[in-house]
N, C-alpha and C. Protein backbone atom coordinates (compact mmCIF):
# COMPACT_ATOMS: atom_id res chain seq x y z
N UNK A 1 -7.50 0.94 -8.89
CA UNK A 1 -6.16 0.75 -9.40
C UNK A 1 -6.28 0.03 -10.74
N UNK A 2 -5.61 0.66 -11.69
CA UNK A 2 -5.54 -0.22 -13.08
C UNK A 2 -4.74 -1.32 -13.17
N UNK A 3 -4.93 -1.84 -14.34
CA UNK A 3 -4.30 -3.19 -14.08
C UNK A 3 -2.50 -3.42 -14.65
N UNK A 4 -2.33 -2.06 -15.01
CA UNK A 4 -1.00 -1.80 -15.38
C UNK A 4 -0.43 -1.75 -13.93
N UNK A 5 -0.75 -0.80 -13.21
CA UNK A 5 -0.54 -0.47 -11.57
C UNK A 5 -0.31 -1.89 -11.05
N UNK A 6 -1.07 -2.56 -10.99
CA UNK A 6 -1.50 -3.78 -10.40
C UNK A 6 -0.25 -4.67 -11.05
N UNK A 7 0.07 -4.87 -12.23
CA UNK A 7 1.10 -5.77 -12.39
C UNK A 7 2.30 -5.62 -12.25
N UNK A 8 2.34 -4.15 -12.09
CA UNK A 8 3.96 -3.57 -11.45
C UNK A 8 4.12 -3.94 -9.93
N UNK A 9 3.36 -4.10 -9.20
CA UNK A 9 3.22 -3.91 -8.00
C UNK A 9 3.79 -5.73 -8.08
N UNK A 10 2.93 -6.68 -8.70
CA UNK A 10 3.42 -8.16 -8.77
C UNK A 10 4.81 -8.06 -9.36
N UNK A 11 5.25 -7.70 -10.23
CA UNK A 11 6.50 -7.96 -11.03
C UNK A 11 7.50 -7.20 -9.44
N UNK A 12 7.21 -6.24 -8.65
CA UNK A 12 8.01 -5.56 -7.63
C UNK A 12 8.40 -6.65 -6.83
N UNK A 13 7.05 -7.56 -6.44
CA UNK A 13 6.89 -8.37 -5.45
C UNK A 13 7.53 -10.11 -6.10
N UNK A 14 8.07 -10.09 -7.62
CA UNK A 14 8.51 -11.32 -7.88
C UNK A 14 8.01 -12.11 -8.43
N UNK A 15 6.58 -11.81 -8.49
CA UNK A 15 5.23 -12.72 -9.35
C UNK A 15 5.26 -12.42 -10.73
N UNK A 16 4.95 -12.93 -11.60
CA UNK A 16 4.44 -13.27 -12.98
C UNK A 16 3.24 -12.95 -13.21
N UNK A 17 3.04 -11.77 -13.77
CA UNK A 17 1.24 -11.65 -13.64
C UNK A 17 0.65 -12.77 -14.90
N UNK A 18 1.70 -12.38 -15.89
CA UNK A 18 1.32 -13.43 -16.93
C UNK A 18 0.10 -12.89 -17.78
N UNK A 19 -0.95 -14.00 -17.65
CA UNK A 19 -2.68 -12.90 -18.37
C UNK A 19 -3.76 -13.38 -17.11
N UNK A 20 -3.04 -13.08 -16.09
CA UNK A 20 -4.24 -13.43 -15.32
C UNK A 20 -5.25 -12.08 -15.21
N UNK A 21 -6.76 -12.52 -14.82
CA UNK A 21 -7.33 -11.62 -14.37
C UNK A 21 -6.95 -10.38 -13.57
N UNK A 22 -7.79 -9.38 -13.35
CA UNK A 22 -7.64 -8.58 -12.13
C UNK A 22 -7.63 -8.96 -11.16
N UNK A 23 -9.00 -9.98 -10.59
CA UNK A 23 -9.52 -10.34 -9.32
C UNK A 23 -8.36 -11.56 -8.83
N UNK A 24 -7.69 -12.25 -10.36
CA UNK A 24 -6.80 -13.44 -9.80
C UNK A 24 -5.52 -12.90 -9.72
N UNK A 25 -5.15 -11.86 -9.79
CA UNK A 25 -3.47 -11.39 -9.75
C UNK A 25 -3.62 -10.61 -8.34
N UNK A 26 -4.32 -9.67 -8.25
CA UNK A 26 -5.03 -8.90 -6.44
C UNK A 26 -4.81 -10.55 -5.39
N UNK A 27 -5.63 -11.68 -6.42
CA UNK A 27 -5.79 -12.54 -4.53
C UNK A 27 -4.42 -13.28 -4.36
N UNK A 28 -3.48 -13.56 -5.74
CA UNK A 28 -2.10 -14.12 -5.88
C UNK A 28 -1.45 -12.96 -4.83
N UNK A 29 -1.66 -11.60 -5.42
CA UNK A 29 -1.01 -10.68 -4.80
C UNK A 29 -0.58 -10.81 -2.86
N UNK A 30 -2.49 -11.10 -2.52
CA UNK A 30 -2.78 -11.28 -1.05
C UNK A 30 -2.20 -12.15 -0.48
N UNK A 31 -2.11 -13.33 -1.46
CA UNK A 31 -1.42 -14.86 -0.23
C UNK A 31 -0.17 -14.51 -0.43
N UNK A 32 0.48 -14.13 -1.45
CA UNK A 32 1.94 -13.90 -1.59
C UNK A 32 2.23 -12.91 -0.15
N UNK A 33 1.74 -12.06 0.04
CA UNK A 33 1.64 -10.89 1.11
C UNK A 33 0.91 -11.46 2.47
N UNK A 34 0.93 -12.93 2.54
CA UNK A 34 0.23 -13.64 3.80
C UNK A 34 -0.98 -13.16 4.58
N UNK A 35 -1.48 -12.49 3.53
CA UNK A 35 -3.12 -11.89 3.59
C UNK A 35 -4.14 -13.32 3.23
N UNK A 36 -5.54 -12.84 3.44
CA UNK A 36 -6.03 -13.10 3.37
C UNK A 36 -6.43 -13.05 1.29
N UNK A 37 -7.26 -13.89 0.75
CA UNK A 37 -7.12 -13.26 -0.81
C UNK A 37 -8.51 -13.48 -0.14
N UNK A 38 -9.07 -12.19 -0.06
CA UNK A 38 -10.93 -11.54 0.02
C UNK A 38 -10.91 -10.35 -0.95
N UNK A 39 -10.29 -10.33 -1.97
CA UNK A 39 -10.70 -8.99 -2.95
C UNK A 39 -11.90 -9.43 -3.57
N UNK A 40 -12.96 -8.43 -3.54
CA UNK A 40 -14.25 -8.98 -3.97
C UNK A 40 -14.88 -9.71 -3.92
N UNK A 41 -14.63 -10.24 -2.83
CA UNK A 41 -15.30 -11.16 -2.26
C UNK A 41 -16.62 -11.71 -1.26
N UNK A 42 -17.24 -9.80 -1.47
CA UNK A 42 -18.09 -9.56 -1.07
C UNK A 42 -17.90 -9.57 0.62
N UNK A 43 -16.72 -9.33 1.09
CA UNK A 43 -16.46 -9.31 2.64
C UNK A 43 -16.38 -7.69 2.94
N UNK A 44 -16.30 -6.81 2.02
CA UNK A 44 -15.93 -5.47 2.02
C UNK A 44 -16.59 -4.76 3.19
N UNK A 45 -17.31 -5.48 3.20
CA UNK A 45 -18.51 -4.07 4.63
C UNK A 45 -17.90 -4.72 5.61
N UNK A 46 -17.18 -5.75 5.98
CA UNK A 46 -16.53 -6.21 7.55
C UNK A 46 -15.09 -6.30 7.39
N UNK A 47 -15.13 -5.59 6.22
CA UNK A 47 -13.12 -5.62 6.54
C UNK A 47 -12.78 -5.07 7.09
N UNK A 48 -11.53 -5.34 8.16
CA UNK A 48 -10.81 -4.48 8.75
C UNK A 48 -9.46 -4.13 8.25
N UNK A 49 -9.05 -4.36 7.65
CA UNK A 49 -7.99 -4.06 7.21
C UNK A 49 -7.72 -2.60 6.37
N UNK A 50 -8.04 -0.99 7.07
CA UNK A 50 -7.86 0.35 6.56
C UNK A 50 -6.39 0.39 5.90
N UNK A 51 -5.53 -0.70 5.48
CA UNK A 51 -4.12 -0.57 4.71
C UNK A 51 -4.00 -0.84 4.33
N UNK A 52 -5.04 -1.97 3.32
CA UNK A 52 -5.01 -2.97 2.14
C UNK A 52 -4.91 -1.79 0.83
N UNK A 53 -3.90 -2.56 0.27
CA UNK A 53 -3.81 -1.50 -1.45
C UNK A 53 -4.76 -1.77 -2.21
N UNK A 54 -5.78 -2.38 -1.61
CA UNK A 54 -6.86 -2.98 -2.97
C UNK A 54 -8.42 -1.82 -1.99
N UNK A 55 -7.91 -2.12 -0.95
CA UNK A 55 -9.68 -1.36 -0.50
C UNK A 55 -10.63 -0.52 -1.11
N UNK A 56 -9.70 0.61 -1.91
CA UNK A 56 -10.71 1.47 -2.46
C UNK A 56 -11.50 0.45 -3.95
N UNK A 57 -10.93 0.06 -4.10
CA UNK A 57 -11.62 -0.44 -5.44
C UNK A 57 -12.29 -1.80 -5.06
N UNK A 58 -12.21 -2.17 -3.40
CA UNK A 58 -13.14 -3.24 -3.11
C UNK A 58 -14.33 -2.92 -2.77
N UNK A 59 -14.14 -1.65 -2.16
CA UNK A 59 -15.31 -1.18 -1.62
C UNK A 59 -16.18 -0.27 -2.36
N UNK A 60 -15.85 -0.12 -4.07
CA UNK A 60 -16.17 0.32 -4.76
C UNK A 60 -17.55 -0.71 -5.34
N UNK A 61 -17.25 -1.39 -5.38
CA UNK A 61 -17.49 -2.52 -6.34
C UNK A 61 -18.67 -3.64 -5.47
């Protein structure tokens, strides 16, 4: 997901992306969404979560 994608999705949800990073607007994204913030966090091979909007590009990476 680009990071245009990514800040629409925050501005939907009420957040300010502002100039944050990728990796710091995704984990703002997560706690805002009472997730866990593990984007890239190297947890990718034991996630369970198959409905996270970030997975493909966690498990990319």
């Amino acid at each position: 997901m680009n990071m245009n994608e990514i800040k629409a999705i925050a501005r939907l949800r009420g957040l300010n992306p502002g100039r944050l990073k990728k990796v710091d607007l995704v984990h703002t994204i997560q706690r805002e969404e009472g997730n866990e913030s593990c984007f890239l966090t190297g947890q990718a091979d034991a996630c369970n979560q198959g409905q996270c909007l970030w997975r493909e590009d966690c498990l990319k990476s």
